[in-house]
Structures are given as C-alpha cells and as structure tokens.
PDB file of N, CA and C in Angstrom:
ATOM      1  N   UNK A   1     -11.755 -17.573  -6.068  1.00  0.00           N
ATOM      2  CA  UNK A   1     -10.659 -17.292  -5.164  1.00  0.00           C
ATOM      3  C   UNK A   1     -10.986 -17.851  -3.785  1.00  0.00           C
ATOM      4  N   UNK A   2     -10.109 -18.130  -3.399  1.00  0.00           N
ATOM      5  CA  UNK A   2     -10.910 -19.129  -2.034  1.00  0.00           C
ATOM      6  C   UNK A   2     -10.009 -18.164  -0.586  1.00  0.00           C
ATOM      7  N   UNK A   3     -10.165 -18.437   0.772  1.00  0.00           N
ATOM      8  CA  UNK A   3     -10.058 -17.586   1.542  1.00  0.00           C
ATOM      9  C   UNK A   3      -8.552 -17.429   1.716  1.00  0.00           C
ATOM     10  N   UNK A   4      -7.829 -18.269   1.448  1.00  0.00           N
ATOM     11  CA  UNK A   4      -6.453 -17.818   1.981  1.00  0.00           C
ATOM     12  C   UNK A   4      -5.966 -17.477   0.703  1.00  0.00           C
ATOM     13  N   UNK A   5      -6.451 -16.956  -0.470  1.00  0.00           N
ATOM     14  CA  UNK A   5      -5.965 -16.188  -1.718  1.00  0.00           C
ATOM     15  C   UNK A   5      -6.464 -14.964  -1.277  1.00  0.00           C
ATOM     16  N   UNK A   6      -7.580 -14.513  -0.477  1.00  0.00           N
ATOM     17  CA  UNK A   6      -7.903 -13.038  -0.597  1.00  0.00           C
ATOM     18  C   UNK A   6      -6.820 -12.620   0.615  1.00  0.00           C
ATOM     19  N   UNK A   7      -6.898 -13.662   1.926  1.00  0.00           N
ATOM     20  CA  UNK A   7      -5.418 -13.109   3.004  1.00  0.00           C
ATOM     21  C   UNK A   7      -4.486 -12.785   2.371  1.00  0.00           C
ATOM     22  N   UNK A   8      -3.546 -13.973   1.904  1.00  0.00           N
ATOM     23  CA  UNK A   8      -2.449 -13.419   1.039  1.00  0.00           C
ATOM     24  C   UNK A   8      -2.564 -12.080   0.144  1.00  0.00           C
ATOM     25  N   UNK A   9      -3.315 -11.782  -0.770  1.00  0.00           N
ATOM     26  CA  UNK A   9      -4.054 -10.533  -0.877  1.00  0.00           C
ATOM     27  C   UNK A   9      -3.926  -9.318  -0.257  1.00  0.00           C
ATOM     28  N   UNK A  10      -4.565  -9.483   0.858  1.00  0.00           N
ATOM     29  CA  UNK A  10      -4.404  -8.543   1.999  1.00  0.00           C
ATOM     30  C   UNK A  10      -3.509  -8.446   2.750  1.00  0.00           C
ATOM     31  N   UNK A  11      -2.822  -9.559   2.661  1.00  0.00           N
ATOM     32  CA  UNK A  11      -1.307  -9.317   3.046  1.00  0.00           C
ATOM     33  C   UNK A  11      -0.471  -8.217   2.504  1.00  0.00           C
ATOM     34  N   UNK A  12      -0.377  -8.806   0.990  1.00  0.00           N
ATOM     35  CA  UNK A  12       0.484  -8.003   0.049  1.00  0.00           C
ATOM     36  C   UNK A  12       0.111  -6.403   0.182  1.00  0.00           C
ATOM     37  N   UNK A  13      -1.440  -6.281  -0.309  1.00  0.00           N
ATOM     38  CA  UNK A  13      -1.764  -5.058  -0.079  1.00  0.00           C
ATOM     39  C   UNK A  13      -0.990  -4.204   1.205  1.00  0.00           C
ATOM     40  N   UNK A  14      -1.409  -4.546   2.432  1.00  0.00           N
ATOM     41  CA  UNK A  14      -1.298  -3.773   3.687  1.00  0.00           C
ATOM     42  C   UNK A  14       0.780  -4.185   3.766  1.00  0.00           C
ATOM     43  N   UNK A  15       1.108  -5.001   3.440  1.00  0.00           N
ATOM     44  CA  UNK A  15       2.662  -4.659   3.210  1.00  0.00           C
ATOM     45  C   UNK A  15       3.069  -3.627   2.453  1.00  0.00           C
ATOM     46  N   UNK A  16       2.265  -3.310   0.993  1.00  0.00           N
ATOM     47  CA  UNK A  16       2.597  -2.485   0.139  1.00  0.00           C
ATOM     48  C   UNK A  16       2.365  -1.100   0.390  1.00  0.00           C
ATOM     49  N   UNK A  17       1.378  -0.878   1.496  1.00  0.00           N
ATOM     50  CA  UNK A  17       1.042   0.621   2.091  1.00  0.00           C
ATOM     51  C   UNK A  17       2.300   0.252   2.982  1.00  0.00           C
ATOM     52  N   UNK A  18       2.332  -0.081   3.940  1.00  0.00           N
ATOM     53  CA  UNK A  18       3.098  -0.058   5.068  1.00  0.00           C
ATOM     54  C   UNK A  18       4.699   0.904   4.770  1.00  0.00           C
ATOM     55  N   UNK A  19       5.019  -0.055   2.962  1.00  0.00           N
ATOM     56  CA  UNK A  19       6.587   0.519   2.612  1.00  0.00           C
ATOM     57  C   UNK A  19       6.136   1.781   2.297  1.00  0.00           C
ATOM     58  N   UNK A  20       4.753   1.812   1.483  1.00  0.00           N
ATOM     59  CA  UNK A  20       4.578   3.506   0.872  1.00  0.00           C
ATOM     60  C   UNK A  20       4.587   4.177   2.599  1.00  0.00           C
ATOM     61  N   UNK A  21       4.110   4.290   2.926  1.00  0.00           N
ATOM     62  CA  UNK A  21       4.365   5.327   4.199  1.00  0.00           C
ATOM     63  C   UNK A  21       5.646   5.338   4.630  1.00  0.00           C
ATOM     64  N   UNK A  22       6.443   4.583   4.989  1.00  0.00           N
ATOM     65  CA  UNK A  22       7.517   4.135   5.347  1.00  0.00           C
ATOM     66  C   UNK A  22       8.621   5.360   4.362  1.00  0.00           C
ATOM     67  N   UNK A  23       8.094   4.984   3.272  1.00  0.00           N
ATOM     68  CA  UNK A  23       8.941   5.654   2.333  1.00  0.00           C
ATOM     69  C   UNK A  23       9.183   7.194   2.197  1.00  0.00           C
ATOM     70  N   UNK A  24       7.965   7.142   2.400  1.00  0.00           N
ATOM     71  CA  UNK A  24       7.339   8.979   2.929  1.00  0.00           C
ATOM     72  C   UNK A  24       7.889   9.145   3.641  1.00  0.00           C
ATOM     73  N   UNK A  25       7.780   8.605   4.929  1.00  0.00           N
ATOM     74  CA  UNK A  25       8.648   9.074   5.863  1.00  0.00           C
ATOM     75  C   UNK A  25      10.161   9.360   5.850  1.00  0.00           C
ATOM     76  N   UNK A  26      10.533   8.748   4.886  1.00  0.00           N
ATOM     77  CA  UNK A  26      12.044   8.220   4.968  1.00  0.00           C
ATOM     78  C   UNK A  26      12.630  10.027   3.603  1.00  0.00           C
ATOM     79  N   UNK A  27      11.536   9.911   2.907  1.00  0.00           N
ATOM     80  CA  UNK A  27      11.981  11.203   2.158  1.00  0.00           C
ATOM     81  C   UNK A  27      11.529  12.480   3.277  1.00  0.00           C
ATOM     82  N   UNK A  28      10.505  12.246   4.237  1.00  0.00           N
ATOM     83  CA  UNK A  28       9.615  13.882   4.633  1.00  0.00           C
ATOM     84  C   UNK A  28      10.652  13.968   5.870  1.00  0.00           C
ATOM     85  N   UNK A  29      11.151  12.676   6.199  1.00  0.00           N
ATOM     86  CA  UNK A  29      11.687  12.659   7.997  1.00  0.00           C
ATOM     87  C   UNK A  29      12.554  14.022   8.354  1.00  0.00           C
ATOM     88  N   UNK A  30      12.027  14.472   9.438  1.00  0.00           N
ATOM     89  CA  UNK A  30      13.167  15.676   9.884  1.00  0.00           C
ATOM     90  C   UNK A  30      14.366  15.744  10.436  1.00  0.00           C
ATOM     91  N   UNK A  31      14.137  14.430  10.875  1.00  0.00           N
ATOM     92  CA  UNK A  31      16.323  14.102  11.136  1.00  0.00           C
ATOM     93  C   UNK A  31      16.659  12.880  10.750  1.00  0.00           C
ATOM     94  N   UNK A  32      17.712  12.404  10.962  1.00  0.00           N
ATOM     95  CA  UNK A  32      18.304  11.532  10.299  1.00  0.00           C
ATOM     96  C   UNK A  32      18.148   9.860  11.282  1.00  0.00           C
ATOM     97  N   UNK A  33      18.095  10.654  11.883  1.00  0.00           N
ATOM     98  CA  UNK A  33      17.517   9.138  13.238  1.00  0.00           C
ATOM     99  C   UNK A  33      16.489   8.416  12.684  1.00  0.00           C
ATOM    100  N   UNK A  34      15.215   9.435  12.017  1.00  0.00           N
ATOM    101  CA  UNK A  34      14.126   9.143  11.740  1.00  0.00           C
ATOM    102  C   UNK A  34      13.982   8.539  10.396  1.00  0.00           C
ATOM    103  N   UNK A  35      15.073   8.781   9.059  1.00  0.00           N
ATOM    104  CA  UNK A  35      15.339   8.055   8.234  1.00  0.00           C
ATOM    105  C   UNK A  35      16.161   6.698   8.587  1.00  0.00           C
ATOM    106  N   UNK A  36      16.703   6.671   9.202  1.00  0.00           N
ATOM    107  CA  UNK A  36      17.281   5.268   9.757  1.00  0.00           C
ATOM    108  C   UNK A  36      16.304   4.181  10.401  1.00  0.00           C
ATOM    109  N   UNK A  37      15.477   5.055  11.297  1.00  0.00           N
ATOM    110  CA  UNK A  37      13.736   3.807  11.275  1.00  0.00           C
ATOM    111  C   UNK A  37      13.500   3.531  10.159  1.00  0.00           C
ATOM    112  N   UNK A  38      13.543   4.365   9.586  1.00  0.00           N
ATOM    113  CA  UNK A  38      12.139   3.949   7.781  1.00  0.00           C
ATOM    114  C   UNK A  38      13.150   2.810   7.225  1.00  0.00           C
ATOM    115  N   UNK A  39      14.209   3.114   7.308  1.00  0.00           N
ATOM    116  CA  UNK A  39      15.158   2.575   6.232  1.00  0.00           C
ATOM    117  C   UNK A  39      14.822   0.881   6.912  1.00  0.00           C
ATOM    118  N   UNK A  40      15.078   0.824   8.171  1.00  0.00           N
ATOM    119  CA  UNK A  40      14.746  -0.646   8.760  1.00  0.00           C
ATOM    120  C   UNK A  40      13.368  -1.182   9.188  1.00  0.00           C
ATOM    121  N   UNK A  41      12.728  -0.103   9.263  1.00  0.00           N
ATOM    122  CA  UNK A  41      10.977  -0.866   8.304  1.00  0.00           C
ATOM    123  C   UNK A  41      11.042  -0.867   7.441  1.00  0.00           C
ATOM    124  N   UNK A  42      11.189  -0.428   6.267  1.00  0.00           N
ATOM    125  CA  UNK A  42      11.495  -0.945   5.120  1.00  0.00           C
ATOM    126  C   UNK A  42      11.924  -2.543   4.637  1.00  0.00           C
ATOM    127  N   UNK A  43      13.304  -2.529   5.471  1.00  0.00           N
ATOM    128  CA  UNK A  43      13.724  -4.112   5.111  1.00  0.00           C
ATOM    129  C   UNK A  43      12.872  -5.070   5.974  1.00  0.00           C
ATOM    130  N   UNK A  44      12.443  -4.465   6.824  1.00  0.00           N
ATOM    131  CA  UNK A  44      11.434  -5.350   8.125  1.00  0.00           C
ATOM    132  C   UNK A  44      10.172  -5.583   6.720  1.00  0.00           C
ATOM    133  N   UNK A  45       9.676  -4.931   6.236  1.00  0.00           N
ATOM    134  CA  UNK A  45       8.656  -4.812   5.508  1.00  0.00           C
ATOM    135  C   UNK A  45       8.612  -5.807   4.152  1.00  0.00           C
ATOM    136  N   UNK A  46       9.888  -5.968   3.851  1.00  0.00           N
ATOM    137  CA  UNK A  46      10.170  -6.460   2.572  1.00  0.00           C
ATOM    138  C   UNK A  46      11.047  -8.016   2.754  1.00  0.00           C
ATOM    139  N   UNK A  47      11.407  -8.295   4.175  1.00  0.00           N
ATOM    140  CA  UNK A  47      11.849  -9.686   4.590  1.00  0.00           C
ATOM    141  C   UNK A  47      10.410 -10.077   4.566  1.00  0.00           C
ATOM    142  N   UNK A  48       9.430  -9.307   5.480  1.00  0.00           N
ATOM    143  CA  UNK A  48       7.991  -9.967   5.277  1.00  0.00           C
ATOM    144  C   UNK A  48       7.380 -10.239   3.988  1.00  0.00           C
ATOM    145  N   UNK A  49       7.710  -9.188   3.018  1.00  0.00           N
ATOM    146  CA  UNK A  49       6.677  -9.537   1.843  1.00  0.00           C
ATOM    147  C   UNK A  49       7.021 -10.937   1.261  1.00  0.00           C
ATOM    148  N   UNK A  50       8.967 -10.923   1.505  1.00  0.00           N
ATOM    149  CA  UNK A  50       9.344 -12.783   1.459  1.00  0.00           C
ATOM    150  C   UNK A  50       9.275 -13.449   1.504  1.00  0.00           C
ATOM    151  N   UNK A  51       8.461 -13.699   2.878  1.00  0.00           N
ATOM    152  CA  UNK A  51       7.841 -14.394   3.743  1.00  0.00           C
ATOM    153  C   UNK A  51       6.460 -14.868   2.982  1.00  0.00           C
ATOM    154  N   UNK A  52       5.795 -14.150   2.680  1.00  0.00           N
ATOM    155  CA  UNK A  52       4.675 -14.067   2.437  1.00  0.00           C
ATOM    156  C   UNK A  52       4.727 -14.442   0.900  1.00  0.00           C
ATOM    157  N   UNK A  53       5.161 -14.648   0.472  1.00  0.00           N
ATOM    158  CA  UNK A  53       5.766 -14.941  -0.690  1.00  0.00           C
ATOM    159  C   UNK A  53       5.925 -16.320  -1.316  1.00  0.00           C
ATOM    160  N   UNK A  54       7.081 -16.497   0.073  1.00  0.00           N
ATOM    161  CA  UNK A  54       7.209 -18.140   0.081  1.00  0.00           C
ATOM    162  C   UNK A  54       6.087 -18.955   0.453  1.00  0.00           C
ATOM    163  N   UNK A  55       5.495 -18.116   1.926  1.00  0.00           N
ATOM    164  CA  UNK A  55       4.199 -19.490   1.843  1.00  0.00           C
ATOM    165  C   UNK A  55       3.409 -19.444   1.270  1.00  0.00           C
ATOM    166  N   UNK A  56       3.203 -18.658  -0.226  1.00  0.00           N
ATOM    167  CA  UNK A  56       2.144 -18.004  -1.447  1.00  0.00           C
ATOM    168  C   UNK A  56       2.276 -19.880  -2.259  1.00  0.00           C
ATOM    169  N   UNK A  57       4.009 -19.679  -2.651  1.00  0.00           N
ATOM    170  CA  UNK A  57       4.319 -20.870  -3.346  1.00  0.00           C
ATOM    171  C   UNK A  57       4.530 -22.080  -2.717  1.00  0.00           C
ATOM    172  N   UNK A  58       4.414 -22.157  -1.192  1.00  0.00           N
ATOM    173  CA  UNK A  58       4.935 -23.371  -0.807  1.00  0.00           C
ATOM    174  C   UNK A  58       6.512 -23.812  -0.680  1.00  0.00           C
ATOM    175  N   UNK A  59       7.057 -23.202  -1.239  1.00  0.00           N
ATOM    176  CA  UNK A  59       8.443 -23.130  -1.005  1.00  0.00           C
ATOM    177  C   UNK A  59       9.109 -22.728   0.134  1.00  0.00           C
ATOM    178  N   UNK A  60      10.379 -23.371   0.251  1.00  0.00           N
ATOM    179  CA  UNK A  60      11.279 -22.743   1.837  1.00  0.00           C
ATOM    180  C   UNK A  60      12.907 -22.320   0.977  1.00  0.00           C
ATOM    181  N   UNK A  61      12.930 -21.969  -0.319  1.00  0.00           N
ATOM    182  CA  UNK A  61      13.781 -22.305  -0.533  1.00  0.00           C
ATOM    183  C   UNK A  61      14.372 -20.313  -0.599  1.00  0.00           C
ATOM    184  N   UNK A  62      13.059 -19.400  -0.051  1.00  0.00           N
ATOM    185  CA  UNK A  62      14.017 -18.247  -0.064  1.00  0.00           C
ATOM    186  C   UNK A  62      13.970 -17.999   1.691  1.00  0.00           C
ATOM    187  N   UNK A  63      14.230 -18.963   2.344  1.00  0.00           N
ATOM    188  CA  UNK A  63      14.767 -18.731   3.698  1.00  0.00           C
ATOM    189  C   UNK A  63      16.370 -17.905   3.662  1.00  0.00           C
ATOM    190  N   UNK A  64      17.051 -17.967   2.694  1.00  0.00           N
ATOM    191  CA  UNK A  64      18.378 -17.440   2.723  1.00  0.00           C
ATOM    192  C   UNK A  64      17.999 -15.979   2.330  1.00  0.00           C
ATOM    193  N   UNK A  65      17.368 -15.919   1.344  1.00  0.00           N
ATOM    194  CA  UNK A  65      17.225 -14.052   0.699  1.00  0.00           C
ATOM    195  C   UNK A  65      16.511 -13.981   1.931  1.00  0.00           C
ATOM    196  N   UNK A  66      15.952 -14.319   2.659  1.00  0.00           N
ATOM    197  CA  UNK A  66      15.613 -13.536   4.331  1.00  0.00           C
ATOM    198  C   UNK A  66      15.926 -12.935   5.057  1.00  0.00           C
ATOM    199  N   UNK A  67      17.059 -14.101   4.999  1.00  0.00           N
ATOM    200  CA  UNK A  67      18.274 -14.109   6.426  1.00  0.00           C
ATOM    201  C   UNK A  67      18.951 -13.012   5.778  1.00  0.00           C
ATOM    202  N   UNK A  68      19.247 -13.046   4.678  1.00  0.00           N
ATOM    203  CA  UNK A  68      20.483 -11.842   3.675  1.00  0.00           C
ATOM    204  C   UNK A  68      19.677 -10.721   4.022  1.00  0.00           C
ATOM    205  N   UNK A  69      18.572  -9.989   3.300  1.00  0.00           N
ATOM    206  CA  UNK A  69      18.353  -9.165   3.490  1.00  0.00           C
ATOM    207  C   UNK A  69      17.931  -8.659   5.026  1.00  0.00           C
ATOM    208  N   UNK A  70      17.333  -9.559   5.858  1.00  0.00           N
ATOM    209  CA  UNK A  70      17.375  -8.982   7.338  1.00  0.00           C
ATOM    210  C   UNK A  70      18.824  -8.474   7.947  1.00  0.00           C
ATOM    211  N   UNK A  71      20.091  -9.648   8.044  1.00  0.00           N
ATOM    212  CA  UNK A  71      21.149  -9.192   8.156  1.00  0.00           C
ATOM    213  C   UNK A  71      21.763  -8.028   7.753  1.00  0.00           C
ATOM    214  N   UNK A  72      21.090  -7.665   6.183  1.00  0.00           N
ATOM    215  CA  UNK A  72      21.724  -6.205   5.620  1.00  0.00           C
ATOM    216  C   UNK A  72      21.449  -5.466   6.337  1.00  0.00           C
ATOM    217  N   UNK A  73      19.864  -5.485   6.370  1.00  0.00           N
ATOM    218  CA  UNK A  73      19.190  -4.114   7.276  1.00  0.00           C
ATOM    219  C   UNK A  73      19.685  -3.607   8.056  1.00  0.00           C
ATOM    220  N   UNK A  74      19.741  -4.935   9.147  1.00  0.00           N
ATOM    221  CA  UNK A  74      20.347  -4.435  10.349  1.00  0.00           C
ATOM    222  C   UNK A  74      21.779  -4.032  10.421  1.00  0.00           C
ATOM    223  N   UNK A  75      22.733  -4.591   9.443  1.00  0.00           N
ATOM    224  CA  UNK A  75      24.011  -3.843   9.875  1.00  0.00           C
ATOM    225  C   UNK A  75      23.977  -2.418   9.181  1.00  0.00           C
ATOM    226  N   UNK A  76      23.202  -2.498   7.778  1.00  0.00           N
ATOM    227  CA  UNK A  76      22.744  -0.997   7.732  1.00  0.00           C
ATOM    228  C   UNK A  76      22.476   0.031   8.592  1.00  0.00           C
ATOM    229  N   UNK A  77      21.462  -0.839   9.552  1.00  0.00           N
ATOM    230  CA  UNK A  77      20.799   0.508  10.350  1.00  0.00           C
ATOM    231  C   UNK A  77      21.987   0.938  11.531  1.00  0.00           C
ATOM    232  N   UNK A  78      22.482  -0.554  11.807  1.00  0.00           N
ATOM    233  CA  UNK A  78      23.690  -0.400  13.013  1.00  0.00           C
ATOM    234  C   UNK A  78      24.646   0.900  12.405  1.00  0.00           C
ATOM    235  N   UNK A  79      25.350   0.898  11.081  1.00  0.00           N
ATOM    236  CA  UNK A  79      26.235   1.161  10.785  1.00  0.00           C
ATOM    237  C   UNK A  79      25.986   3.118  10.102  1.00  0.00           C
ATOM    238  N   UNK A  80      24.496   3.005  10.213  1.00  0.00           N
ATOM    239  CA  UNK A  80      23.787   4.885  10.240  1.00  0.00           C
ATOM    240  C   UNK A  80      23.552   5.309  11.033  1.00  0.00           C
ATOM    241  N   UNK A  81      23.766   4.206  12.567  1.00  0.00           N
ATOM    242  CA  UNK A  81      23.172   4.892  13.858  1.00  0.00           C
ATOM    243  C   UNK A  81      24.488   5.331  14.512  1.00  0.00           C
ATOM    244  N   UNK A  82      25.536   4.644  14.222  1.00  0.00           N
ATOM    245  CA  UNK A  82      26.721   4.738  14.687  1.00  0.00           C
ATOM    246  C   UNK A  82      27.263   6.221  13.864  1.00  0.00           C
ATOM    247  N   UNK A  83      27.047   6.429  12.431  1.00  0.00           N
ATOM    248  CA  UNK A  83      27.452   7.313  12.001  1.00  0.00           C
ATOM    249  C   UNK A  83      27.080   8.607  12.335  1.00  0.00           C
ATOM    250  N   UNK A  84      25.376   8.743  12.577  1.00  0.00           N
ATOM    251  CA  UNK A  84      24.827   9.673  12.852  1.00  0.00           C
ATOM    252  C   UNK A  84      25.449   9.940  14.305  1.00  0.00           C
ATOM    253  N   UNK A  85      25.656   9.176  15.177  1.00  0.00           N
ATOM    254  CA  UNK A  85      25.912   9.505  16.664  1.00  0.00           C
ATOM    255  C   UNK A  85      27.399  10.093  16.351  1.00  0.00           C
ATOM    256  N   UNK A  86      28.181   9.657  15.844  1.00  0.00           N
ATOM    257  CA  UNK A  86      29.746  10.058  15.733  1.00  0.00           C
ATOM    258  C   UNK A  86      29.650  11.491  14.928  1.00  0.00           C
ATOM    259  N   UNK A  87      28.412  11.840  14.071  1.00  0.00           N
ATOM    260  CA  UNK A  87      27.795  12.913  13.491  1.00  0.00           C
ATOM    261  C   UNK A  87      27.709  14.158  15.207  1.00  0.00           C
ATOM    262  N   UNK A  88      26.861  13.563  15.736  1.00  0.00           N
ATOM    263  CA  UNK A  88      26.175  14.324  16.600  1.00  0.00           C
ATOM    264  C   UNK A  88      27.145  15.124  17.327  1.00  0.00           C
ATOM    265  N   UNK A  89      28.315  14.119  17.862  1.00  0.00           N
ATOM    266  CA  UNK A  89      28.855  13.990  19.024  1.00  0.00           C
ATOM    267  C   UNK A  89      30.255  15.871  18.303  1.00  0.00           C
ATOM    268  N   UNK A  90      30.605  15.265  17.069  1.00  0.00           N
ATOM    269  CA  UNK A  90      31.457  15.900  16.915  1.00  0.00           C
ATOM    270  C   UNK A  90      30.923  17.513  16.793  1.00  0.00           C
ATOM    271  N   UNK A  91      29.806  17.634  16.571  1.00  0.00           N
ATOM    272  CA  UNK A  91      29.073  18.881  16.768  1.00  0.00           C
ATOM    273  C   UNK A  91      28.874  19.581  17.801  1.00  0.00           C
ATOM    274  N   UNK A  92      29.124  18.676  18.740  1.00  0.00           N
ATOM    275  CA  UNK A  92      28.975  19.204  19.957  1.00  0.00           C
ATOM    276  C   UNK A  92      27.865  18.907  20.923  1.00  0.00           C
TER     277      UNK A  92
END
C-alpha cells in the first residue's frame, strides 16, 4: 500500500466517524435547530466523502452528484430553519 492509499484510508475512516457522531447527534439533539446542523454536516460530510472518492479514481466525472447533493443540503437546511423559526415564532 503506498502513502496516499493509507491517506485516502484515513480519509474515509475519519469521514465515517465524523457522520457517526453527526448522526448521534442528529437522533440525541435537544432541539430542532440542533438537528438541522447534523442534518447539514451530514451532507457537508458526504459531498466530501465524494470528493474523496473521485480523486480515489481519478475521475471528475461526479462533480455534478456534488453540486446536487450540496445544493440539496442546503436548501434542506434553508427550508428547516425557516420552518422551525415560523415554528418558534407562532408559539410565541
């Protein structure tokens, strides 16, 4: 195995904790603000593993599943932060 097989390696690894905590969080979180972080580390986490992915194979050809799934995230997270606040607000 030569040195940039054990990085990549250690890439994957420390991406793959990163979502497990992430995930934890996202089930243990005590409000809903705090599942809406996890939810967009998560996709932050998993555009990277993409990343990491592609320059595994040399390929550029999942630059689009990137862009797609970053774009989701974020209108995801836009579109739970907005809900939760329109949540908040009507509560008082």
């Amino acid at each position: 195995m030569t040195v940039l097989e054990w990085v990549y390696a250690a890439t994957f690894t420390m991406l793959g904790v990163g979502v497990l905590f992430a995930l934890h969080r996202l089930v243990r979180g005590p409000s809903v603000l705090d599942r809406i972080v996890c939810l967009n580390a998560v996709s932050v986490l998993v555009v990277s593993a993409i990343a990491v992915g592609s320059a595994v194979r040399g390929e550029a050809a999942y630059v689009g599943l990137m862009v797609t799934v970053a774009l989701l995230g974020f209108v995801g997270t836009l579109t739970a932060a907005r809900f939760a606040e329109r949540r908040a607000h009507d509560r008082g």
